[in-house]
N, C-alpha and C. Protein backbone atom coordinates (compact mmCIF):
# COMPACT_ATOMS: atom_id res chain seq x y z
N UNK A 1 104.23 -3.94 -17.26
CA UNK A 1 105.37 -4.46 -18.00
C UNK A 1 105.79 -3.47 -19.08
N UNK A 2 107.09 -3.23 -19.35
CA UNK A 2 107.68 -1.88 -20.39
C UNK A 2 107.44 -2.75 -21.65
N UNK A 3 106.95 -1.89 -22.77
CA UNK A 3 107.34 -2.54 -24.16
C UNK A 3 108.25 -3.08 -24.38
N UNK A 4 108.72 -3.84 -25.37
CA UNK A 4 109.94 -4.64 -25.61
C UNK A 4 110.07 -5.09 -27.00
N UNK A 5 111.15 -4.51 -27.87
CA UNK A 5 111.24 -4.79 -28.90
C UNK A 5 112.50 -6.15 -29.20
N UNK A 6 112.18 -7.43 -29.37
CA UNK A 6 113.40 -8.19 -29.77
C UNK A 6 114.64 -7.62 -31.04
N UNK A 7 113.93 -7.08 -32.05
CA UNK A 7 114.80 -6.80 -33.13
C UNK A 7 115.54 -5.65 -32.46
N UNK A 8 114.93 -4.45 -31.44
CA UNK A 8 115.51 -3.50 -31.03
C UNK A 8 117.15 -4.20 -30.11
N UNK A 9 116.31 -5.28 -29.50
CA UNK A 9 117.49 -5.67 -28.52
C UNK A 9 118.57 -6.37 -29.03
N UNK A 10 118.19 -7.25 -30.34
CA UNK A 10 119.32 -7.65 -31.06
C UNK A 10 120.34 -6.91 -31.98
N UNK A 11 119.58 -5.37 -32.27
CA UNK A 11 120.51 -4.41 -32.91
C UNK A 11 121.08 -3.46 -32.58
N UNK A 12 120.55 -3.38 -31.19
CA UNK A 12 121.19 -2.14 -30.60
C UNK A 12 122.86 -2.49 -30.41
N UNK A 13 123.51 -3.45 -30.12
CA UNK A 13 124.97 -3.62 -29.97
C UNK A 13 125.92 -3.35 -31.14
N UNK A 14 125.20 -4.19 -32.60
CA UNK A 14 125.88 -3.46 -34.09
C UNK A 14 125.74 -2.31 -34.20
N UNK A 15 124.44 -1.51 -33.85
CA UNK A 15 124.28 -0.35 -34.10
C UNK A 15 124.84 1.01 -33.51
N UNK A 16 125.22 0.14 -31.85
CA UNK A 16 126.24 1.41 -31.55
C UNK A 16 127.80 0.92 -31.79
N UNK A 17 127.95 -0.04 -32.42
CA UNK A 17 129.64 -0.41 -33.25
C UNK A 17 130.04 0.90 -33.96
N UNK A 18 128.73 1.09 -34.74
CA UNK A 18 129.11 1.82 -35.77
C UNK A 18 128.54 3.61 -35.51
N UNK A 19 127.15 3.68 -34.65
CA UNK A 19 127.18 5.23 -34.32
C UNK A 19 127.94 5.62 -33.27
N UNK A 20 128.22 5.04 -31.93
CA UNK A 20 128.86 5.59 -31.09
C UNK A 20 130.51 6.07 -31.42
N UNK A 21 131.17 5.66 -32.22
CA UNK A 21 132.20 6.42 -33.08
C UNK A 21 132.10 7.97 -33.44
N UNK A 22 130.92 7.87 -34.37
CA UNK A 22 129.87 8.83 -34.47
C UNK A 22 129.79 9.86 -34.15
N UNK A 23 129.26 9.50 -32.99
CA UNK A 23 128.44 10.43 -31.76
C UNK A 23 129.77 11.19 -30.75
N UNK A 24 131.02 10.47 -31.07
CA UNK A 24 131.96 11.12 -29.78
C UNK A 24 131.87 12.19 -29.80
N UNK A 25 132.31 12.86 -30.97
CA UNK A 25 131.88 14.50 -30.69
C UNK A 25 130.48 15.15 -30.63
N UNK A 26 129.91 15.02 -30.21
CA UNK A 26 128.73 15.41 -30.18
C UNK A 26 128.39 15.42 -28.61
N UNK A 27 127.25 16.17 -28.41
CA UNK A 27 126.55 16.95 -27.14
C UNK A 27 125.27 16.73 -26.61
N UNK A 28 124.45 17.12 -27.91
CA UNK A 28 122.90 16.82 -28.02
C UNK A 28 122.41 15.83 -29.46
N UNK A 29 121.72 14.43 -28.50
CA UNK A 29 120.75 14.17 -29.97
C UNK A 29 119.63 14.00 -29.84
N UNK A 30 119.05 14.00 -30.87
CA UNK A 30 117.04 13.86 -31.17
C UNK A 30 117.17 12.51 -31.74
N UNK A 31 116.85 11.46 -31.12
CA UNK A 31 116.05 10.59 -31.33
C UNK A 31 115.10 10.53 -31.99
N UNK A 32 114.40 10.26 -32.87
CA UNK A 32 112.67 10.16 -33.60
C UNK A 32 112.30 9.24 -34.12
N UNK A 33 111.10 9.11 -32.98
CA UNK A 33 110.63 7.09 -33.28
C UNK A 33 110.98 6.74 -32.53
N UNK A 34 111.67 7.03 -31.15
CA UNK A 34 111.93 6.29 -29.87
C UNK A 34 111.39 4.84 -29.88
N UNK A 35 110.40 4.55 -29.71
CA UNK A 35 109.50 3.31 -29.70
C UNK A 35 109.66 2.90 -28.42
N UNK A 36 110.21 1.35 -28.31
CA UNK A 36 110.14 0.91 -27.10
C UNK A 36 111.35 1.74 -25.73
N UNK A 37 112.30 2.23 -26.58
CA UNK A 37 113.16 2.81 -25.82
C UNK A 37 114.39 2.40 -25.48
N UNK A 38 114.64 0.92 -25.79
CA UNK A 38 115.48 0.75 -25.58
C UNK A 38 117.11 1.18 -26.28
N UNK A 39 116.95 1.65 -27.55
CA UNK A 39 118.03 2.39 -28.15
C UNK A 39 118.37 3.06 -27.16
N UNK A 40 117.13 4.29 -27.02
CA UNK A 40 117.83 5.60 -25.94
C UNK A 40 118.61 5.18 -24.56
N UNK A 41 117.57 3.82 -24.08
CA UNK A 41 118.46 3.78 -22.75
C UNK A 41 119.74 3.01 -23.00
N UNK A 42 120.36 2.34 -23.89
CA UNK A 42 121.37 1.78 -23.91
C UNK A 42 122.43 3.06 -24.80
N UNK A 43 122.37 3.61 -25.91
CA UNK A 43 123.07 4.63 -26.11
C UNK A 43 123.34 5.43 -25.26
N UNK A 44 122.32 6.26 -24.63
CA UNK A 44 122.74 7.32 -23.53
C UNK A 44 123.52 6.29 -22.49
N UNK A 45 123.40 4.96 -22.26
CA UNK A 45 124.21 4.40 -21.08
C UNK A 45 125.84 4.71 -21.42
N UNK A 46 125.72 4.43 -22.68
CA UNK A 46 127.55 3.89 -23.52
C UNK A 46 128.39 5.47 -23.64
N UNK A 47 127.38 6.47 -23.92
CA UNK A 47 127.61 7.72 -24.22
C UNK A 47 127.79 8.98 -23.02
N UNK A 48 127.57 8.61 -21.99
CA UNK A 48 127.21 9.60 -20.56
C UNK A 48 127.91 11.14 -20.68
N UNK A 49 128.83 11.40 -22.33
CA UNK A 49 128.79 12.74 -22.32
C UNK A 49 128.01 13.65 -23.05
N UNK A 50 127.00 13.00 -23.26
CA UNK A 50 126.52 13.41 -24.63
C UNK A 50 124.47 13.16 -23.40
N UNK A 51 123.61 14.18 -23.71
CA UNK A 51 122.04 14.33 -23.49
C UNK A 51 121.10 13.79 -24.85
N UNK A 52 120.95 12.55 -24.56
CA UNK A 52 119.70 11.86 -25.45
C UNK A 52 118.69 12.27 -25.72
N UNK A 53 117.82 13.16 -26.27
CA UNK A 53 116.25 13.02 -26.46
C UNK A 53 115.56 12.11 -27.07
N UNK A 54 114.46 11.07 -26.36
CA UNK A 54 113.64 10.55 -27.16
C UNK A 54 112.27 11.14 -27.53
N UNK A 55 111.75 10.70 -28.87
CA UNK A 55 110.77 11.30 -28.91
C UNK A 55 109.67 10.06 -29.65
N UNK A 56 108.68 10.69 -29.75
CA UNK A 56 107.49 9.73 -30.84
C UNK A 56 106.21 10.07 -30.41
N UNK A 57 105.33 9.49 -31.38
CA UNK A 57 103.76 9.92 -31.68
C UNK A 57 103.01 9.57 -30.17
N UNK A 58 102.41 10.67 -29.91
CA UNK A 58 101.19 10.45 -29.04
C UNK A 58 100.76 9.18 -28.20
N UNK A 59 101.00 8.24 -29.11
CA UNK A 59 100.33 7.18 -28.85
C UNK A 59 101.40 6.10 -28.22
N UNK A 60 102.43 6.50 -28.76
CA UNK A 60 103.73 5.56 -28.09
C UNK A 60 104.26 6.45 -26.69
N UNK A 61 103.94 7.46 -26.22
CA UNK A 61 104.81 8.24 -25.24
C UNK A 61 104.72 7.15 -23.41
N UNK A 62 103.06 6.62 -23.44
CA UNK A 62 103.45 6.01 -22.32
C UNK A 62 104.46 4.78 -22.01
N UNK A 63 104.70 4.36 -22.79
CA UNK A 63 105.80 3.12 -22.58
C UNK A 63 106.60 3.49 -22.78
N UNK A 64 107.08 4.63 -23.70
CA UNK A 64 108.24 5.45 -23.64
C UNK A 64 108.70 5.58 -22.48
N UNK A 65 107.57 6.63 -21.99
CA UNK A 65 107.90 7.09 -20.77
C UNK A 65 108.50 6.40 -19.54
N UNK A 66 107.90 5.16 -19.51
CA UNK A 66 108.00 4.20 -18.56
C UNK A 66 109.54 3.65 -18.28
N UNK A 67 109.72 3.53 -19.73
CA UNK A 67 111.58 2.60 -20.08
C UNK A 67 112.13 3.76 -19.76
N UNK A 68 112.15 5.30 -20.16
CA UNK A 68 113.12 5.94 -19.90
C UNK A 68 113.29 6.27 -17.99
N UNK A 69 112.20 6.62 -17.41
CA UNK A 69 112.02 6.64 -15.98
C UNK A 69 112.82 5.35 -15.51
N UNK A 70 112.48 4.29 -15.63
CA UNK A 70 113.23 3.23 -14.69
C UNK A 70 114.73 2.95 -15.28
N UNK A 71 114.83 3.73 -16.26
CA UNK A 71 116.15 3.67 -16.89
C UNK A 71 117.12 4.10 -15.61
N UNK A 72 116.97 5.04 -14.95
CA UNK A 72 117.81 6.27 -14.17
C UNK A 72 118.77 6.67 -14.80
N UNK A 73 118.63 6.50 -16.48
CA UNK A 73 120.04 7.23 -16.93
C UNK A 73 119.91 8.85 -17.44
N UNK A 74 120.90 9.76 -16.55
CA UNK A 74 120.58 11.10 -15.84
C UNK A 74 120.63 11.50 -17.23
N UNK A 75 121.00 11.18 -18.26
CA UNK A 75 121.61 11.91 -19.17
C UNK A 75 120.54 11.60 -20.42
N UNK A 76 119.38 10.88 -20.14
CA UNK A 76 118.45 10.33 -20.84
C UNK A 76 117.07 11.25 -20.78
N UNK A 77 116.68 12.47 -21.30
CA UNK A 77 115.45 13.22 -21.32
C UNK A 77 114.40 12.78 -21.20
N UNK A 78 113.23 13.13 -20.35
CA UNK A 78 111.72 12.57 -20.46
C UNK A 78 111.48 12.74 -22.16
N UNK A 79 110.95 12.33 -22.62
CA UNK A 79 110.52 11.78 -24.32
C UNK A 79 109.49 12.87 -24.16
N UNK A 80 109.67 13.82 -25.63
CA UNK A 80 108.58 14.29 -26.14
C UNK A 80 107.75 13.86 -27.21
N UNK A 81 106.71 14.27 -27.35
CA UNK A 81 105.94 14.08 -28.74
C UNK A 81 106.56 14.89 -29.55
N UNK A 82 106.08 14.13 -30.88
CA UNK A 82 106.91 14.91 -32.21
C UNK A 82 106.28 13.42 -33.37
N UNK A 83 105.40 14.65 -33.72
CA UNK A 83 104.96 13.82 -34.68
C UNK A 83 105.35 14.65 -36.31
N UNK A 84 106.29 13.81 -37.01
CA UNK A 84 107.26 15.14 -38.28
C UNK A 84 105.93 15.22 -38.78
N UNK A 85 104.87 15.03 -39.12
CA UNK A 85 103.23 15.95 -40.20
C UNK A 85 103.70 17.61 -39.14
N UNK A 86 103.99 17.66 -38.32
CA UNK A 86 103.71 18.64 -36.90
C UNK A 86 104.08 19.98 -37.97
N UNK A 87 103.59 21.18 -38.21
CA UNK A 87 103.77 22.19 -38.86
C UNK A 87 105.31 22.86 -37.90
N UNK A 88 105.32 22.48 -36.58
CA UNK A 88 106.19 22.90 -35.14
C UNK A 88 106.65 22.17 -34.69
N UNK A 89 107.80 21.35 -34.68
CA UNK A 89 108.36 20.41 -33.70
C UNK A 89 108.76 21.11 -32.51
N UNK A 90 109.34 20.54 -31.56
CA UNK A 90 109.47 21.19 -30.19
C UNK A 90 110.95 21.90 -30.27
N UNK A 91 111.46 22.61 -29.38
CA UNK A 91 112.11 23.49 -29.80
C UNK A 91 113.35 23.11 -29.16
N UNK A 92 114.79 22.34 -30.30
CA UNK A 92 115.34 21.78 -30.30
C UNK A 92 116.71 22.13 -31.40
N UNK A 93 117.67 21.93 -30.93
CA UNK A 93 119.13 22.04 -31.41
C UNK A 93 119.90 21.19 -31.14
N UNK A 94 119.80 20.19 -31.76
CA UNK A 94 120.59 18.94 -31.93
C UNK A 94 121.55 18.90 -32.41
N UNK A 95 122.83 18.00 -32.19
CA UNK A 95 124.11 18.79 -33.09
C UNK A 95 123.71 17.45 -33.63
N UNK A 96 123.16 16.01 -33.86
CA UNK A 96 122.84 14.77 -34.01
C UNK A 96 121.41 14.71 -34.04
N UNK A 97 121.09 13.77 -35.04
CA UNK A 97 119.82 12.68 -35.15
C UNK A 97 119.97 11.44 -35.31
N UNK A 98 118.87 10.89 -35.11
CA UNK A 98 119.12 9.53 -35.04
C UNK A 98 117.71 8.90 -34.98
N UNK A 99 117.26 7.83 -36.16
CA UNK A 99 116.57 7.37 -35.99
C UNK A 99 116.37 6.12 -37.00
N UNK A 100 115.03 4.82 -35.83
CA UNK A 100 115.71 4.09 -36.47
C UNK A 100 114.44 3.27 -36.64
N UNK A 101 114.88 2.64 -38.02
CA UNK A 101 113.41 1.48 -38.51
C UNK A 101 112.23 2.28 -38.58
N UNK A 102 112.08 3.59 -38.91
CA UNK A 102 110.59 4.51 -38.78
C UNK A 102 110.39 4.94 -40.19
N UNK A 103 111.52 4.78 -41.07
CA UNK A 103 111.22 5.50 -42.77
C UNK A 103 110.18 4.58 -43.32
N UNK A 104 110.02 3.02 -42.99
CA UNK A 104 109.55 2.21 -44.11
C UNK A 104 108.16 1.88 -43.16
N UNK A 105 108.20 2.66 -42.33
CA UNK A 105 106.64 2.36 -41.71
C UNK A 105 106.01 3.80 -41.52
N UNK A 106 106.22 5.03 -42.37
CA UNK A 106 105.95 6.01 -42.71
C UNK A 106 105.26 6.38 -44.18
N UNK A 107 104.17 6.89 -44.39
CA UNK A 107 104.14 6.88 -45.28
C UNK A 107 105.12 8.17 -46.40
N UNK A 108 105.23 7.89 -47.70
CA UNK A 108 105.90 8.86 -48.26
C UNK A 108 105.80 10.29 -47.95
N UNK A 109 104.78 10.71 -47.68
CA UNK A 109 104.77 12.23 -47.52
C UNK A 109 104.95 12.82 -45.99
N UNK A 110 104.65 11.45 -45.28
CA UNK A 110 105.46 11.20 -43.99
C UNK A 110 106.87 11.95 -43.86
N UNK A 111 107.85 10.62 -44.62
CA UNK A 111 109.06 11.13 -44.67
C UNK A 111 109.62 12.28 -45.38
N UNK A 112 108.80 13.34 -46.33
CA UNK A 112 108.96 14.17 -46.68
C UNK A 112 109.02 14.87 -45.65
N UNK A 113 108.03 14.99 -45.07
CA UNK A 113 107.82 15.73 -43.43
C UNK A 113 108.92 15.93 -42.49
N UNK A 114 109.33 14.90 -42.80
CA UNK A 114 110.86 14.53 -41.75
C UNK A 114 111.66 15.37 -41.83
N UNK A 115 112.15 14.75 -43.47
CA UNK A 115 113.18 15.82 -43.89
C UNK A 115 113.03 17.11 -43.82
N UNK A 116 111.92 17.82 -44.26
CA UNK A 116 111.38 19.22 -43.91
C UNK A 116 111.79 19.53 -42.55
N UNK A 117 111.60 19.03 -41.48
CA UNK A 117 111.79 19.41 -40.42
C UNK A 117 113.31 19.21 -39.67
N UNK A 118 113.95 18.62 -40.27
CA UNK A 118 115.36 18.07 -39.95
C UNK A 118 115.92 19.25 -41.03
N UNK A 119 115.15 20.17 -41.78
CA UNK A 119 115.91 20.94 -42.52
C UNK A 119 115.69 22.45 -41.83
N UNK A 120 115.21 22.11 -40.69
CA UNK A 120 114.43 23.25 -40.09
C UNK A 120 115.58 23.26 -38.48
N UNK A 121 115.90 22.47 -38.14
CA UNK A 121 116.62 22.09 -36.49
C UNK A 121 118.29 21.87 -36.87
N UNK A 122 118.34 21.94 -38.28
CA UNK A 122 119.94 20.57 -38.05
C UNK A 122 120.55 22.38 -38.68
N UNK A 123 121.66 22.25 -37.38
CA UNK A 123 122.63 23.73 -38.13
C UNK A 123 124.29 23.01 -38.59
N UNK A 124 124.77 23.58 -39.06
CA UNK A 124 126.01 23.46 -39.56
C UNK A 124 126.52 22.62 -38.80
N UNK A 125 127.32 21.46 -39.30
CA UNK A 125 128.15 20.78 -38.44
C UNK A 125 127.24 19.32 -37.86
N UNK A 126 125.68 19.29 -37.88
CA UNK A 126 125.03 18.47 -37.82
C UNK A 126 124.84 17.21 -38.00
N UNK A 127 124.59 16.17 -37.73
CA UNK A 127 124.57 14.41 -38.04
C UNK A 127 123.50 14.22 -38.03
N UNK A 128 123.44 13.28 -39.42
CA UNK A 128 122.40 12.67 -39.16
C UNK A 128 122.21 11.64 -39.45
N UNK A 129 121.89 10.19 -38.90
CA UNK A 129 121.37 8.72 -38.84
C UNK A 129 120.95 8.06 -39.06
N UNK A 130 120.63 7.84 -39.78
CA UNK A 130 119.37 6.73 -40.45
C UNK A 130 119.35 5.17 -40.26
N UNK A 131 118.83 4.68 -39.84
CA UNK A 131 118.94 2.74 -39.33
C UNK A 131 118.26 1.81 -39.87
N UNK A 132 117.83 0.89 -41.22
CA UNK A 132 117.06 0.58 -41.75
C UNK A 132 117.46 -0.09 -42.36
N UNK A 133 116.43 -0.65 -43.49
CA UNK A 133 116.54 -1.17 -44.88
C UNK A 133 116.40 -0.29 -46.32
N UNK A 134 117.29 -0.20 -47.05
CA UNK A 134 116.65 0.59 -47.95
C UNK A 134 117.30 -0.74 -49.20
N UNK A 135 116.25 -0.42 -50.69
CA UNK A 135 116.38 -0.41 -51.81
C UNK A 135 117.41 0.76 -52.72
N UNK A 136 118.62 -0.70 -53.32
CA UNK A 136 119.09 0.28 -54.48
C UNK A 136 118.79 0.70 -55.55
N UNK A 137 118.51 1.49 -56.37
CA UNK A 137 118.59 1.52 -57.29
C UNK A 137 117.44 0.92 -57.82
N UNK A 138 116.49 0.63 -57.06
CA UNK A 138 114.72 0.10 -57.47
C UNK A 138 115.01 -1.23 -56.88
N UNK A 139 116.20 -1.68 -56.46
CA UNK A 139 116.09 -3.11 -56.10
C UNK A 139 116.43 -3.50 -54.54
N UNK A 140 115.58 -4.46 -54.28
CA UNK A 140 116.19 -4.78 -52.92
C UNK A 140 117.26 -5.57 -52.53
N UNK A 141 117.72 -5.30 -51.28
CA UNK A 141 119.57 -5.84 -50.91
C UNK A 141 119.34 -7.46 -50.64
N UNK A 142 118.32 -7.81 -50.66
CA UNK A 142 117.90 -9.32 -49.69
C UNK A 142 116.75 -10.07 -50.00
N UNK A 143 116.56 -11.14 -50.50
CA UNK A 143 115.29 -11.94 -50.75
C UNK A 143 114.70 -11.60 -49.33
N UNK A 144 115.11 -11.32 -48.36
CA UNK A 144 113.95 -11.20 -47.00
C UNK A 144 113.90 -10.07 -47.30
N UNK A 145 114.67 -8.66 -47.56
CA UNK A 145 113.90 -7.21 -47.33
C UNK A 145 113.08 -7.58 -48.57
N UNK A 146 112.64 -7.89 -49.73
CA UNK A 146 111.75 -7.84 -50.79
C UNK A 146 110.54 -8.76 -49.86
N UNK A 147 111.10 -9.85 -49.16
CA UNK A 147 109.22 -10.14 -48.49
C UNK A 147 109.12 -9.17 -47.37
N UNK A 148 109.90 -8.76 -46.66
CA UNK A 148 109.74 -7.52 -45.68
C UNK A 148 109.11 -6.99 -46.35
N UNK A 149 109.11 -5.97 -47.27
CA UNK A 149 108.62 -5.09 -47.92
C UNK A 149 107.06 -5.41 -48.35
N UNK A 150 107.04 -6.63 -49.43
CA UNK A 150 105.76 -7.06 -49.49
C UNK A 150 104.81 -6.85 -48.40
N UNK A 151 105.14 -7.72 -47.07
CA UNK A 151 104.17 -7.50 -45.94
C UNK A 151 103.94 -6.10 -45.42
N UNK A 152 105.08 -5.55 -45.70
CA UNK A 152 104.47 -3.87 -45.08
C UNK A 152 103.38 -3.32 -46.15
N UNK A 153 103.44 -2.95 -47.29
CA UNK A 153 102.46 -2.95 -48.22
C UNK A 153 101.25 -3.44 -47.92
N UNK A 154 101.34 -5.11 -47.87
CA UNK A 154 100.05 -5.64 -47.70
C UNK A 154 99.06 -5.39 -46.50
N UNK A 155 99.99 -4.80 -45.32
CA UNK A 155 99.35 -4.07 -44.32
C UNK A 155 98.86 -2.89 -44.50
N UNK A 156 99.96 -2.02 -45.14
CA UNK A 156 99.51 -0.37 -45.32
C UNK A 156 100.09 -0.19 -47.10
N UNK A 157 99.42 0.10 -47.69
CA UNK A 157 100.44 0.55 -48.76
C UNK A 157 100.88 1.77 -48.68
N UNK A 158 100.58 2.45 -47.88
CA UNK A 158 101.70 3.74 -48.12
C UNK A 158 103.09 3.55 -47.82
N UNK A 159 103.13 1.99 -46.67
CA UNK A 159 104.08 2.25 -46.00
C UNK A 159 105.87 1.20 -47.03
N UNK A 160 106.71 0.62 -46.70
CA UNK A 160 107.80 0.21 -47.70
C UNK A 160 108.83 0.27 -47.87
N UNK A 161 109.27 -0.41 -47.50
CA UNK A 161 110.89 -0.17 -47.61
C UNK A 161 111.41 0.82 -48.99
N UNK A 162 112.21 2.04 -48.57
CA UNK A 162 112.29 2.94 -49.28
C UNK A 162 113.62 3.06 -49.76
N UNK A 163 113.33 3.30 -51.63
CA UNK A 163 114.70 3.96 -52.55
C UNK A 163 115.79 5.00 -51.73
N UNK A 164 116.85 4.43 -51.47
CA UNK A 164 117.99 5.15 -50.65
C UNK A 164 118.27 6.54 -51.71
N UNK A 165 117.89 6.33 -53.16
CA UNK A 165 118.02 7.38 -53.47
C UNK A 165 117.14 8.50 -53.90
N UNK A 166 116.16 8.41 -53.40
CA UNK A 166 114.84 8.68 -53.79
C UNK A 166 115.21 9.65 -52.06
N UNK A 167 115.32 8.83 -51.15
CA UNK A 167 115.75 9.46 -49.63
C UNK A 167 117.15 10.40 -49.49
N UNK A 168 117.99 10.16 -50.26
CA UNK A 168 119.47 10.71 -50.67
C UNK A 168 119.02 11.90 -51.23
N UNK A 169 117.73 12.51 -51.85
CA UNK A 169 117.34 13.33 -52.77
C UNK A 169 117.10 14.37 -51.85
N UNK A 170 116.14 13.61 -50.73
CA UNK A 170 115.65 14.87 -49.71
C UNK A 170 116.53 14.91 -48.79
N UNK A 171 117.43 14.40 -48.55
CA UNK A 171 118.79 14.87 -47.78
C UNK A 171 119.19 15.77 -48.42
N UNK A 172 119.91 15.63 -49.46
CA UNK A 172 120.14 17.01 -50.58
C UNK A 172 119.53 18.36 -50.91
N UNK A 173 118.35 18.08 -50.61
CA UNK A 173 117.46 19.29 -50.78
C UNK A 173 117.50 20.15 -49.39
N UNK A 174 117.88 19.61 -48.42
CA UNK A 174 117.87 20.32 -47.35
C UNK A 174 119.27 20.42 -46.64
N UNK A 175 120.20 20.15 -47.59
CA UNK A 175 121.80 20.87 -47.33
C UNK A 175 122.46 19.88 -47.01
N UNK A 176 121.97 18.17 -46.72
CA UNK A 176 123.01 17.59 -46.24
C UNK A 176 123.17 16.85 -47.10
N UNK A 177 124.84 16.34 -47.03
CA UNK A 177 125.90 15.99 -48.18
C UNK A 177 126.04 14.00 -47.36
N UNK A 178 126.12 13.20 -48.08
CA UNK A 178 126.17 11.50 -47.28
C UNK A 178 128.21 11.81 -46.96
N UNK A 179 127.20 11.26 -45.64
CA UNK A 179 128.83 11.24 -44.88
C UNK A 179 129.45 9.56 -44.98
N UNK A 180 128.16 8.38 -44.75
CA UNK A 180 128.65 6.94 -45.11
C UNK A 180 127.59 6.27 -45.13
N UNK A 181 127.28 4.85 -45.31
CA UNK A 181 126.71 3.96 -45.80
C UNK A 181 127.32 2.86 -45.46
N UNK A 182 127.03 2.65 -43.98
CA UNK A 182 127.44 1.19 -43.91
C UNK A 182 126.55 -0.14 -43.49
N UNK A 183 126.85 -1.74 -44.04
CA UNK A 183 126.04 -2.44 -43.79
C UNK A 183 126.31 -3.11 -42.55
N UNK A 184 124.87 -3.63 -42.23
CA UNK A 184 125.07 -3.80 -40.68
C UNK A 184 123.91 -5.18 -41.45
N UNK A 185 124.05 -6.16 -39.93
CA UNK A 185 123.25 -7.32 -39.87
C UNK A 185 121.98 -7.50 -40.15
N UNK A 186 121.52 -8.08 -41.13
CA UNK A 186 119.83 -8.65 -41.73
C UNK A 186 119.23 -7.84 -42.43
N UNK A 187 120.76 -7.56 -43.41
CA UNK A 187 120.25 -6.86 -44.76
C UNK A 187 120.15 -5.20 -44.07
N UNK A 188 120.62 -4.85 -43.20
CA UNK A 188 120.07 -3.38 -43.03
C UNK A 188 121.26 -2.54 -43.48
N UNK A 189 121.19 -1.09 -43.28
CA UNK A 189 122.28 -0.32 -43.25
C UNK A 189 122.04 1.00 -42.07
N UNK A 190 122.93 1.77 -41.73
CA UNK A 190 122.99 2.78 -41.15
C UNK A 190 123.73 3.80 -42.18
N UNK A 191 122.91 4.67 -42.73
CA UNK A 191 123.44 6.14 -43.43
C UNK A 191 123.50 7.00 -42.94
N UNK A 192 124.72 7.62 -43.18
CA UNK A 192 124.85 9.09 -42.57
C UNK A 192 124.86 10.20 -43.26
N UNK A 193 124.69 11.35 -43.04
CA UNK A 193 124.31 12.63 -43.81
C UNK A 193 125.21 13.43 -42.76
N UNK A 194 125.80 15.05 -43.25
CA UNK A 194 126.09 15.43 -42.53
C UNK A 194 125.65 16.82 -43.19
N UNK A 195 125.63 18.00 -42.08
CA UNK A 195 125.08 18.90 -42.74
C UNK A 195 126.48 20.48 -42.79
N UNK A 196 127.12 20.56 -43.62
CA UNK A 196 128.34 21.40 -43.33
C UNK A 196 128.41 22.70 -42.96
């Protein structure tokens, strides 16, 4: 049986409202955090001019693997590993990124990692995606993202729904300027960065 994410399947339709606009011009994207897969196989379905990569940790690649294979969508890449700690990600030129719900189950120096490496692949003209919950300004958007948050903590504390501007900082540091900020369903948002 393929993994199966419900929240994945209930957001993937808002979520390409607002990236597949996006994405028209664009060619190649990196995915990171694939998970169950179903983003990749329904984006690359909506998108068929544009080559998807999914990717994620070691430990998620077989069910990856699985959803993207019975996918048959031609335009959908076998999933690599890519774990951002990686000193080397795989060797990639994305004119797009995209990834989604993976900042607040990362730990901080995690997502430092990210950005480091998205400052390493993304050339001029670049997108980039973000799909989540974040905190403004130290505060959260939603009495549920503040117990969201709680429970991620109480599981891991490294992990947390994270300061958009605290994340806005290391976008900046690595050349990209916020392209938008829009809200999408159950308290989340999708941010964009672009890199000029």
């Amino acid at each position: 049986m393929l993994p199966f994410s419900a929240a994945s399947e209930r957001n993937k339709e808002p979520i390409f409202s607002v990236l597949g606009p996006a994405l028209a011009g664009r060619s190649r994207v990196l995915e990171i955090g694939s998970g169950t897969g179903q983003h990749a196989v329904y984006f690359s379905r909506q998108l068929p001019h544009l080559t998807w990569q999914p990717t994620d940790r070691a430990d998620g690649l077989d069910g990856l693997a699985a959803c993207v294979s019975q996918s048959g969508c031609p335009n959908l890449l076998a999933p690599l590993e890519l774990d951002v700690t990686q000193a080397t990600w795989p060797a990639l030129s994305p004119d797009a990124v995209f990834t989604a719900n993976t900042l607040h189950i990362m730990s901080w120096p995690e997502v430092e990692a990210l950005f480091a490496g998205l400052g390493r692949i993304l050339g001029p003209g670049a997108l980039l995606a973000i799909y989540g919950p974040f905190r403004y300004a130290g505060a959260h958007t939603a009495p549920s993202n503040e117990a969201f948050d709680h429970g991620l903590r109480q599981r891991d504390p490294a992990s947390g729904v994270r300061d958009y501007e605290a994340v806005a900082r290391l976008a900046s540091a690595q050349g990209l300027v916020p392209e938008a900020d829009h809200g999408m369903p159950a308290n989340n948002r999708l941010v964009m960065w672009l890199r000029p």
